[in-house]
C-alpha atoms as a PDB file:
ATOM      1  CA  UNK A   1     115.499  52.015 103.164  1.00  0.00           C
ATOM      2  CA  UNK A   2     116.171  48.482 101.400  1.00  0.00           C
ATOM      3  CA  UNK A   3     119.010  46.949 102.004  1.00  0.00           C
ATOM      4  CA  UNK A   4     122.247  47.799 100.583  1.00  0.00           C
ATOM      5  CA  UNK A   5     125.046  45.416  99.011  1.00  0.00           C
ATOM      6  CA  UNK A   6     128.490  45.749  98.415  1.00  0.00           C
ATOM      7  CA  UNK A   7     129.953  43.998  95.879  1.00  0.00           C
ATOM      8  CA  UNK A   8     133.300  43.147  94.695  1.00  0.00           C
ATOM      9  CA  UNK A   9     134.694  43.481  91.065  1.00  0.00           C
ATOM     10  CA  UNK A  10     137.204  40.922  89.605  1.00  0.00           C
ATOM     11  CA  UNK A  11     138.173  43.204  86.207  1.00  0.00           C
ATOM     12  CA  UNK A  12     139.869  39.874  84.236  1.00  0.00           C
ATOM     13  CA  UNK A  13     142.531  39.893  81.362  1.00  0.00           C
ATOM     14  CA  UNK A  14     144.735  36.839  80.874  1.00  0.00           C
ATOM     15  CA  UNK A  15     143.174  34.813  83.442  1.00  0.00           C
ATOM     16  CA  UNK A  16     144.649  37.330  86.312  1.00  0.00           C
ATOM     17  CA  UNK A  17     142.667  40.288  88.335  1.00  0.00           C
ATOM     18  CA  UNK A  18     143.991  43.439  87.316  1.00  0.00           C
ATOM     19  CA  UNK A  19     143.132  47.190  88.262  1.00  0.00           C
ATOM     20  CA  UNK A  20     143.909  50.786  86.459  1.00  0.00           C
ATOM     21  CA  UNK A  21     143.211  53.991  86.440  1.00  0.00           C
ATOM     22  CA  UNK A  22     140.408  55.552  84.053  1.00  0.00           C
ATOM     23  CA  UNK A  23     140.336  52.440  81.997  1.00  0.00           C
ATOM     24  CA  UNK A  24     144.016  52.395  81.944  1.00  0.00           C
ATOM     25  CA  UNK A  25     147.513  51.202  83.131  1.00  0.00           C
ATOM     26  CA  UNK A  26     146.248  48.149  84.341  1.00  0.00           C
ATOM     27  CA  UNK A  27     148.381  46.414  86.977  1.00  0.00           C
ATOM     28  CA  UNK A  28     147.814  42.340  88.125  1.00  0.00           C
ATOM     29  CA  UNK A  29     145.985  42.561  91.384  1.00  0.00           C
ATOM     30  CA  UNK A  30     146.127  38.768  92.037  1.00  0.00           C
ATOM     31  CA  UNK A  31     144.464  35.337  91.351  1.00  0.00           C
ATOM     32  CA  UNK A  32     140.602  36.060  90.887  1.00  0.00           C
ATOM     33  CA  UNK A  33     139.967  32.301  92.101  1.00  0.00           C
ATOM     34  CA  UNK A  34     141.756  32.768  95.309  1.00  0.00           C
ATOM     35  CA  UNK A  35     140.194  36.599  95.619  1.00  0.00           C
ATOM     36  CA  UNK A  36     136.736  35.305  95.082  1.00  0.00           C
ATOM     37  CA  UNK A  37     136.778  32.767  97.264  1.00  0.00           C
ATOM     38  CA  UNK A  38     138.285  35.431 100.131  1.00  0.00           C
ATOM     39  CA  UNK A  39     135.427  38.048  99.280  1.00  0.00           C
ATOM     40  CA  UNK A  40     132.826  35.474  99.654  1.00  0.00           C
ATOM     41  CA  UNK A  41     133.804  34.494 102.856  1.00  0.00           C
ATOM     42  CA  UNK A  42     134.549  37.944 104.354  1.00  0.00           C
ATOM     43  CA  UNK A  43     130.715  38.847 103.652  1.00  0.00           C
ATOM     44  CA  UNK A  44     130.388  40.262 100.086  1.00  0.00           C
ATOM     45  CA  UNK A  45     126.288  40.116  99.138  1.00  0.00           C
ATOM     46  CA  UNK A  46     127.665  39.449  95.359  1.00  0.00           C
ATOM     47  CA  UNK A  47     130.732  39.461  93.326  1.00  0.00           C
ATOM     48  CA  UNK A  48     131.121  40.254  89.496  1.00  0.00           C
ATOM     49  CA  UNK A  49     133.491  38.839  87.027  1.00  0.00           C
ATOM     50  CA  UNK A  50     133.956  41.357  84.176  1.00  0.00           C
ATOM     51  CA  UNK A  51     136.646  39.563  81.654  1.00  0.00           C
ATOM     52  CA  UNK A  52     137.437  43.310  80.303  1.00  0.00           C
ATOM     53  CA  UNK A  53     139.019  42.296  76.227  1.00  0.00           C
ATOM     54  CA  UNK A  54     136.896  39.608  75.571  1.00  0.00           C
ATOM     55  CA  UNK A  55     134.879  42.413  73.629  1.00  0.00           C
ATOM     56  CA  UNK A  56     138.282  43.959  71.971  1.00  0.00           C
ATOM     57  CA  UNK A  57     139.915  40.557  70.889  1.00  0.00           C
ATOM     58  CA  UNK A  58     136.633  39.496  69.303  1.00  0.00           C
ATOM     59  CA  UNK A  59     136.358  36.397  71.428  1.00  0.00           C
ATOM     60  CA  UNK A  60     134.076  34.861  74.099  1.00  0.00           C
ATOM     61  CA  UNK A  61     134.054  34.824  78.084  1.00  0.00           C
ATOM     62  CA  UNK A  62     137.087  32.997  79.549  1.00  0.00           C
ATOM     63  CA  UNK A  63     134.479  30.064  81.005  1.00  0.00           C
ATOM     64  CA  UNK A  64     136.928  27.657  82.265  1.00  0.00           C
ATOM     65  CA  UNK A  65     137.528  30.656  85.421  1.00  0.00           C
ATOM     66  CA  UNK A  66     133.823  30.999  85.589  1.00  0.00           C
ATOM     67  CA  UNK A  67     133.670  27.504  86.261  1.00  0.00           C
ATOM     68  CA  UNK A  68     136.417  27.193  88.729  1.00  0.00           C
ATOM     69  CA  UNK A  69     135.065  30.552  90.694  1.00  0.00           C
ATOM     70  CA  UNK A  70     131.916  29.411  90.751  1.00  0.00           C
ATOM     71  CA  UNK A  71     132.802  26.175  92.738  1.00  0.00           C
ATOM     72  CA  UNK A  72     134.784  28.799  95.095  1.00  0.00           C
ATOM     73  CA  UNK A  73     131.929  30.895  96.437  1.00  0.00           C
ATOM     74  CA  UNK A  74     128.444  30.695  97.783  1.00  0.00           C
ATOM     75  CA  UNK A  75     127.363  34.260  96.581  1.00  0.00           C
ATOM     76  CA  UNK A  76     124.995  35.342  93.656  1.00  0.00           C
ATOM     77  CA  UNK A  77     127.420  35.685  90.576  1.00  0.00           C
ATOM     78  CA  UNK A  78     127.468  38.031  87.889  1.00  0.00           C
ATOM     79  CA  UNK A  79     129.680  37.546  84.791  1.00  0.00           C
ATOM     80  CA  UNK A  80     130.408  40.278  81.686  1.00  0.00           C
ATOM     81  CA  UNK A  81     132.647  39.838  78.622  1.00  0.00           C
ATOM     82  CA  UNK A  82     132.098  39.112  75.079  1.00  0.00           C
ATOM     83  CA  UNK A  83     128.372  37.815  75.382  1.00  0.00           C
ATOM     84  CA  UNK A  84     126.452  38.461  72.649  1.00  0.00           C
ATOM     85  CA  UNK A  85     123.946  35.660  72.244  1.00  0.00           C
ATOM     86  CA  UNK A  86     120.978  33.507  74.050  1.00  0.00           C
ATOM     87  CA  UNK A  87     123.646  30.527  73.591  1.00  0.00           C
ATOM     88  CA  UNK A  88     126.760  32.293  75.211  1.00  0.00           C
ATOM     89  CA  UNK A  89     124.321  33.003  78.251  1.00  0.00           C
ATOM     90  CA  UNK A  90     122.895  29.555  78.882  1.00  0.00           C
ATOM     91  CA  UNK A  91     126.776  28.120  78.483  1.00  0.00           C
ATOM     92  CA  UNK A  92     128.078  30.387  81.270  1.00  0.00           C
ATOM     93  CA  UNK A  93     124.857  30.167  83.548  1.00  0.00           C
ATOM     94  CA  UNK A  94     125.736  25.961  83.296  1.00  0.00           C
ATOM     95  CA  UNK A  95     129.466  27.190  84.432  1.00  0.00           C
ATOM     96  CA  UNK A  96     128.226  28.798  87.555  1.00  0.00           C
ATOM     97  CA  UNK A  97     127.199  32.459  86.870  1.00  0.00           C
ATOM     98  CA  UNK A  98     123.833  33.325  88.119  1.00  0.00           C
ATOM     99  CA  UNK A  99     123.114  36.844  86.524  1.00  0.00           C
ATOM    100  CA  UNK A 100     124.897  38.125  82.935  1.00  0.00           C
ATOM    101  CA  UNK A 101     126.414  41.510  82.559  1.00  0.00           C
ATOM    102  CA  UNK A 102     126.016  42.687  78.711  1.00  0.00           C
ATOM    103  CA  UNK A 103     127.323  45.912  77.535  1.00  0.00           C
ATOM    104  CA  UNK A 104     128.915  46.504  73.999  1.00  0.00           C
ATOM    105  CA  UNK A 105     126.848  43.590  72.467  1.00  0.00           C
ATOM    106  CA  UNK A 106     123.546  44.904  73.452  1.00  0.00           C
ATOM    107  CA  UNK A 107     124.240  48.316  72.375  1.00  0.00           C
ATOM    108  CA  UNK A 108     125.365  47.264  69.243  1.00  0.00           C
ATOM    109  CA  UNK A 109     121.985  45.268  68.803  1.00  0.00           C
ATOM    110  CA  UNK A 110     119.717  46.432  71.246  1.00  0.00           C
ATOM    111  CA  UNK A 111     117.101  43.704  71.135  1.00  0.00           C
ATOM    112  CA  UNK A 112     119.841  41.315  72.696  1.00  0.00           C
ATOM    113  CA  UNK A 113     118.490  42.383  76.116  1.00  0.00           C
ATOM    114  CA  UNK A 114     114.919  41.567  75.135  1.00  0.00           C
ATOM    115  CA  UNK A 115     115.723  38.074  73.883  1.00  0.00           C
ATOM    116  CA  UNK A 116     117.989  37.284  77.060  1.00  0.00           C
ATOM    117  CA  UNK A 117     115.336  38.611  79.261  1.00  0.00           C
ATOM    118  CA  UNK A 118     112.503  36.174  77.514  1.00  0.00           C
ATOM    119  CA  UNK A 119     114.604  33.583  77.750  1.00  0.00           C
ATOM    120  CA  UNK A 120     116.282  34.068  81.468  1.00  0.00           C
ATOM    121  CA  UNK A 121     114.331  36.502  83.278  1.00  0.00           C
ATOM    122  CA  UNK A 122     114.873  40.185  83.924  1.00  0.00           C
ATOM    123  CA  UNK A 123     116.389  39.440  86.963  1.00  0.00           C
ATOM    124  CA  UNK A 124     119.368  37.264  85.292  1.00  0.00           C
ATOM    125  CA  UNK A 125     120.051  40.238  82.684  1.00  0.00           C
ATOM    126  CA  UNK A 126     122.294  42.987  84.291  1.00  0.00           C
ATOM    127  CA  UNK A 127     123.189  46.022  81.893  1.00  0.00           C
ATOM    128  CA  UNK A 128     126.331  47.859  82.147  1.00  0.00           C
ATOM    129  CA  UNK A 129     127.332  51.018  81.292  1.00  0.00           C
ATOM    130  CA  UNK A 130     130.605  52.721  80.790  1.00  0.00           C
ATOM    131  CA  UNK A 131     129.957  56.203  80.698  1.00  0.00           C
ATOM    132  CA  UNK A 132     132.504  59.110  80.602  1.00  0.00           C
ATOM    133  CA  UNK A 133     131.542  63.018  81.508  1.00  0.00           C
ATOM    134  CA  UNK A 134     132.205  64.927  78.501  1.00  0.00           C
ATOM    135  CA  UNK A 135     133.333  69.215  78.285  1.00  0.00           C
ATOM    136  CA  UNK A 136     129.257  70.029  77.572  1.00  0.00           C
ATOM    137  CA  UNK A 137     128.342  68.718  81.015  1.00  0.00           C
ATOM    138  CA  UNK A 138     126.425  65.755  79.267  1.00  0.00           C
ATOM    139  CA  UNK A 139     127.640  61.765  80.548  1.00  0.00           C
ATOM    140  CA  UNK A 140     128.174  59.480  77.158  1.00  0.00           C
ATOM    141  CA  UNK A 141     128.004  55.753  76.784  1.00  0.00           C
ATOM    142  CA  UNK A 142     131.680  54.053  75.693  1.00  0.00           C
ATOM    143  CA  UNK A 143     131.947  50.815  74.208  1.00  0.00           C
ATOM    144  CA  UNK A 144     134.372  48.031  73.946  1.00  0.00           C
ATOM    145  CA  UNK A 145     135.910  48.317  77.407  1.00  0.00           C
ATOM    146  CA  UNK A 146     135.819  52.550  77.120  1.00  0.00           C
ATOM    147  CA  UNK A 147     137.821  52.730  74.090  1.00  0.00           C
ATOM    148  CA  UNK A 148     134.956  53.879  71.288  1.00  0.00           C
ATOM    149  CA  UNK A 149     132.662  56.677  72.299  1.00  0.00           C
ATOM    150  CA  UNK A 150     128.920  56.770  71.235  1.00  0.00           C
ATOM    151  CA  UNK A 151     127.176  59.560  70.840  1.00  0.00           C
ATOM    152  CA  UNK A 152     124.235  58.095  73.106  1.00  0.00           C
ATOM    153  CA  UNK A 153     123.591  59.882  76.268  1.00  0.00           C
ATOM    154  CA  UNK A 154     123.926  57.564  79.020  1.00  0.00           C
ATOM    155  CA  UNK A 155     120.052  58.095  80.831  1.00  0.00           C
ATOM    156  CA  UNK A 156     118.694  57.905  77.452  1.00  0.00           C
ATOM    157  CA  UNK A 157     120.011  54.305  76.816  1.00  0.00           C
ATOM    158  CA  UNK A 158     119.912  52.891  80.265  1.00  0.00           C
ATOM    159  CA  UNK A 159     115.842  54.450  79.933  1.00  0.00           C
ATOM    160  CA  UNK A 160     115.654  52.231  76.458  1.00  0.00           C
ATOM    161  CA  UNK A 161     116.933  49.046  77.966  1.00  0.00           C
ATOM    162  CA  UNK A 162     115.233  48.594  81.072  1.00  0.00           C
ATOM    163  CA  UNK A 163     112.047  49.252  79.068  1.00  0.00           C
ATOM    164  CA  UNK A 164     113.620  46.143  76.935  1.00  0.00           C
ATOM    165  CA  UNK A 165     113.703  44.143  79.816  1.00  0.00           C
ATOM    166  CA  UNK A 166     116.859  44.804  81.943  1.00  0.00           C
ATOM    167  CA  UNK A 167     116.795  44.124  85.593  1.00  0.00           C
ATOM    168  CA  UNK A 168     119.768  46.197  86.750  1.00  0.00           C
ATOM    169  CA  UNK A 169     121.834  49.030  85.640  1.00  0.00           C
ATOM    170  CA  UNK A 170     125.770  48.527  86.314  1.00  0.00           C
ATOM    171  CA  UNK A 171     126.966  52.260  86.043  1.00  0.00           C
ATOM    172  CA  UNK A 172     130.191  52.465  85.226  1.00  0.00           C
ATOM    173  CA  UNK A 173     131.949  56.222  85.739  1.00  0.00           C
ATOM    174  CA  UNK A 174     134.764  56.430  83.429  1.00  0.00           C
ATOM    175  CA  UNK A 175     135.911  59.534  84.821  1.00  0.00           C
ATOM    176  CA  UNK A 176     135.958  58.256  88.533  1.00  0.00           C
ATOM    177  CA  UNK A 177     137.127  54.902  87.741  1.00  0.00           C
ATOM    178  CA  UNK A 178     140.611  53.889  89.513  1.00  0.00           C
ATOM    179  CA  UNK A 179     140.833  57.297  90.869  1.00  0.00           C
ATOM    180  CA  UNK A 180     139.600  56.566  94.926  1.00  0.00           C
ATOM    181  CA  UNK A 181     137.853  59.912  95.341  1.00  0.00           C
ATOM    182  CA  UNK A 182     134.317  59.019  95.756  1.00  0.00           C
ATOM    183  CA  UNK A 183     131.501  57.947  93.119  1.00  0.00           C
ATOM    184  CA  UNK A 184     129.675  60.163  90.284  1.00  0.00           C
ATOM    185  CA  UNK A 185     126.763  60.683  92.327  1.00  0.00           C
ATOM    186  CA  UNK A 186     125.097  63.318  89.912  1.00  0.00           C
ATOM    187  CA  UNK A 187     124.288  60.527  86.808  1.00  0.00           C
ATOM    188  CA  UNK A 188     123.802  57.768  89.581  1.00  0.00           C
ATOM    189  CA  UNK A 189     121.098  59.747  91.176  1.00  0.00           C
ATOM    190  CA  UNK A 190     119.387  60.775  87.599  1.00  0.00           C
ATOM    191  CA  UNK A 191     119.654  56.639  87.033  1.00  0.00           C
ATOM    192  CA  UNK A 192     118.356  55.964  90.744  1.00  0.00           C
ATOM    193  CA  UNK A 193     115.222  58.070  90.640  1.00  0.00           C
ATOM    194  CA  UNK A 194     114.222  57.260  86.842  1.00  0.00           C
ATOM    195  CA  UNK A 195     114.160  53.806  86.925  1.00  0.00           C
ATOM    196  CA  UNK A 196     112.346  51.031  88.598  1.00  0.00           C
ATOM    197  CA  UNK A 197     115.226  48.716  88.301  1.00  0.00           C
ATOM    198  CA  UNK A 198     118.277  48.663  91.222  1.00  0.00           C
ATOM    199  CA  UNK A 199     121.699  50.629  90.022  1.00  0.00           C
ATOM    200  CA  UNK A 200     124.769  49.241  90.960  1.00  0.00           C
ATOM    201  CA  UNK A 201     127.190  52.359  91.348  1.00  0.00           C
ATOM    202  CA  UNK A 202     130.955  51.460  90.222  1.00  0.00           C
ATOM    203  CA  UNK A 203     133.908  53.638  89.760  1.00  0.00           C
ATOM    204  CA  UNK A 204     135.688  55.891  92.329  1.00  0.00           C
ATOM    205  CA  UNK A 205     135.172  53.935  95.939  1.00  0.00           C
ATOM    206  CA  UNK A 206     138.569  54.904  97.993  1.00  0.00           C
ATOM    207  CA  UNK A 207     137.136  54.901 101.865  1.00  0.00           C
ATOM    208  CA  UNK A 208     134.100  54.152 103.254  1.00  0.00           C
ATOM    209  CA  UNK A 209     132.700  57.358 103.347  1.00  0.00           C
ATOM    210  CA  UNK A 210     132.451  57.167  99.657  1.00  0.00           C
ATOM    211  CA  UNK A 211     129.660  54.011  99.980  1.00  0.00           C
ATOM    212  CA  UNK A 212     127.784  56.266 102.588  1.00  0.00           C
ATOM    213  CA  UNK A 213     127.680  59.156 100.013  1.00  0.00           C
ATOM    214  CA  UNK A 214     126.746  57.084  97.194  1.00  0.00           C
ATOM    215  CA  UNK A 215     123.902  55.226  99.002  1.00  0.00           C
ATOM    216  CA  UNK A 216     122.255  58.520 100.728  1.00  0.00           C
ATOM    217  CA  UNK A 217     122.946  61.076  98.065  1.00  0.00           C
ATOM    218  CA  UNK A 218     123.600  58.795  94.725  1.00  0.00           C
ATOM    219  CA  UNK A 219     120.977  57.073  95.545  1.00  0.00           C
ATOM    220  CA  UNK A 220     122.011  53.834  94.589  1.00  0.00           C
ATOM    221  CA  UNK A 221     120.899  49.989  95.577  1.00  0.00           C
ATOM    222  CA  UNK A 222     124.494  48.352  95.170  1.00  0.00           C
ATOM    223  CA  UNK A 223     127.995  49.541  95.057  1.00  0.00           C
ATOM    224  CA  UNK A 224     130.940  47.936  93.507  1.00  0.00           C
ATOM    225  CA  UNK A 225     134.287  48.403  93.869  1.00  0.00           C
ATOM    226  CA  UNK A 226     137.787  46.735  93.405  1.00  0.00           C
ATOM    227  CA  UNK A 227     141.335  48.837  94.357  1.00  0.00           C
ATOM    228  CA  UNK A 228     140.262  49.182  97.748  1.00  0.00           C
ATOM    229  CA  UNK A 229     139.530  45.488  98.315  1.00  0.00           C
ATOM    230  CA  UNK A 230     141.984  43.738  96.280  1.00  0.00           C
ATOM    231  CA  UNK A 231     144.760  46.156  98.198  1.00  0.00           C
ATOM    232  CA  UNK A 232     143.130  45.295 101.678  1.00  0.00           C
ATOM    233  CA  UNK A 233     142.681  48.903 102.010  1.00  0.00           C
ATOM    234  CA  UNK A 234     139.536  48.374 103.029  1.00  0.00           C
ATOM    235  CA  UNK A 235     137.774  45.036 104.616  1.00  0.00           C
ATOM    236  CA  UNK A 236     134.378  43.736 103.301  1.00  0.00           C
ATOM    237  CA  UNK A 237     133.363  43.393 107.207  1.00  0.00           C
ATOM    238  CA  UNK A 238     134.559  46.621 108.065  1.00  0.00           C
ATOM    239  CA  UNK A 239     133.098  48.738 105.485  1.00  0.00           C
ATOM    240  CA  UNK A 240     130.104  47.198 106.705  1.00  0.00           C
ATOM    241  CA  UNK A 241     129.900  47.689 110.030  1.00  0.00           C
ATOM    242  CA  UNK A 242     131.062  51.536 108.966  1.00  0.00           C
ATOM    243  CA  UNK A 243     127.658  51.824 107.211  1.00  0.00           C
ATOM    244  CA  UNK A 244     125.832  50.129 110.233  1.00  0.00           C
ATOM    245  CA  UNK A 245     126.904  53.144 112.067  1.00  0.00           C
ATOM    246  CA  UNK A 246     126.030  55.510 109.666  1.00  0.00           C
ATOM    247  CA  UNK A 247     122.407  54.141 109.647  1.00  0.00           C
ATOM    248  CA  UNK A 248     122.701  52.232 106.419  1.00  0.00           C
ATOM    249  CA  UNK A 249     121.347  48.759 106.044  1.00  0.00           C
ATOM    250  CA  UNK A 250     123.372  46.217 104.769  1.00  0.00           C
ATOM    251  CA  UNK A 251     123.363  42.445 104.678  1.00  0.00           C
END
């Protein structure tokens, strides 16, 4: 079994961290400088910086904070929010980020991921996907931070960009998001075993047990989470040494 990473999630509007529930009643969860900084140094194999209205409000990633977290840490960096060119990418990769996170953009234009890729490399381009369980059984892709619903079965489009050129899959339940009650380890499975790209599994993490589940039945390469952290319900170091004992490698 490869190694497995855990990785932090700093969900950004106005310049503060901030958690909800489902996509929803967000509350401020702290400074996202000072919390990067922390996660780094308690043993996090990444961290991602999602800037969650840039999308909504029609405007770009918030790259001063990128810049400033960047010169905090010593982890690979992901960032996500409003990017929807080759030019947005190289600005933030020159404020520090190491990988991109595209979502609403690339759906919208789908060849996005193909010219980012050519440009940066697979392995900079990181796909996410927030995707809500609907009544039929069938998981859906949502845009513009989960508040316009596509028709577009989730599998289906992850399938279309990888073969575009995405190098990982951030799988965003919708349903499990916020709610601390484990992971949607049915379409992070399907994701795991259909494509030859990792999956980073986010939504639902409340207590270790949760990562163990996720990595030996979901399947997954990464999982991400944010509550649990930014609450100190659960340590970085701790969750790790939890999977140790389970028999899961981690970093």
């Amino acid at each position: 079994m490869l190694t497995k990473r855990i990785i932090p999630c700093l969900d950004i509007k106005d310049g503060r961290t901030v958690k909800g529930v489902n996509f929803e009643n967000l509350r401020d969860a702290g400074d996202p400088v000072e919390l990067g900084a922390l996660y780094a140094a308690q043993g996090a194999d990444e961290l991602v910086f999602l800037d969650i209205t840039a999308t909504n409000e029609r405007r770009k990633t918030l790259s001063e904070l990128v810049d400033r977290i960047s010169r905090h840490i010593n982890i690979p960096f992901t960032v996500g929010g409003g990017i929807s060119s080759v030019d947005d990418v190289s600005y933030l990769l020159q404020c520090g980020a190491d990988k991109i996170s595209v979502n609403t953009a690339a759906f919208r234009r789908p060849e996005l991921v193909g010219e980012l890729a050519l440009a940066f490399g697979s392995q900079c381009v990181v796909l996410a996907i927030d995707t809500r369980q609907e009544a039929d059984g069938e998981w859906y892709v949502y845009l513009n931070g989960g508040r316009v619903k596509t028709e577009t079965r989730c599998a289906d489009w992850a399938r279309e960009a990888v073969n575009r050129g995405a190098g990982e899959i951030l799988l965003t339940s919708m349903n499990h998001d916020g709610t601390k009650r484990g992971f949607a380890l049915d379409i992070t499975r399907r994701l795991s075993d259909s494509l030859p790209v990792p999956v980073i599994a986010s939504g639902g993490g409340g207590q270790p047990a949760h990562f163990v589940d996720v990595f030996m039945s979901g399947h997954a390469d990464a999982a991400l989470a944010a509550s649990i952290f930014h609450f100190k319900e659960v340590g970085i170091q701790d969750l790790k040494g939890y999977l140790q004992e389970q028999h899961i490698p981690v970093r």
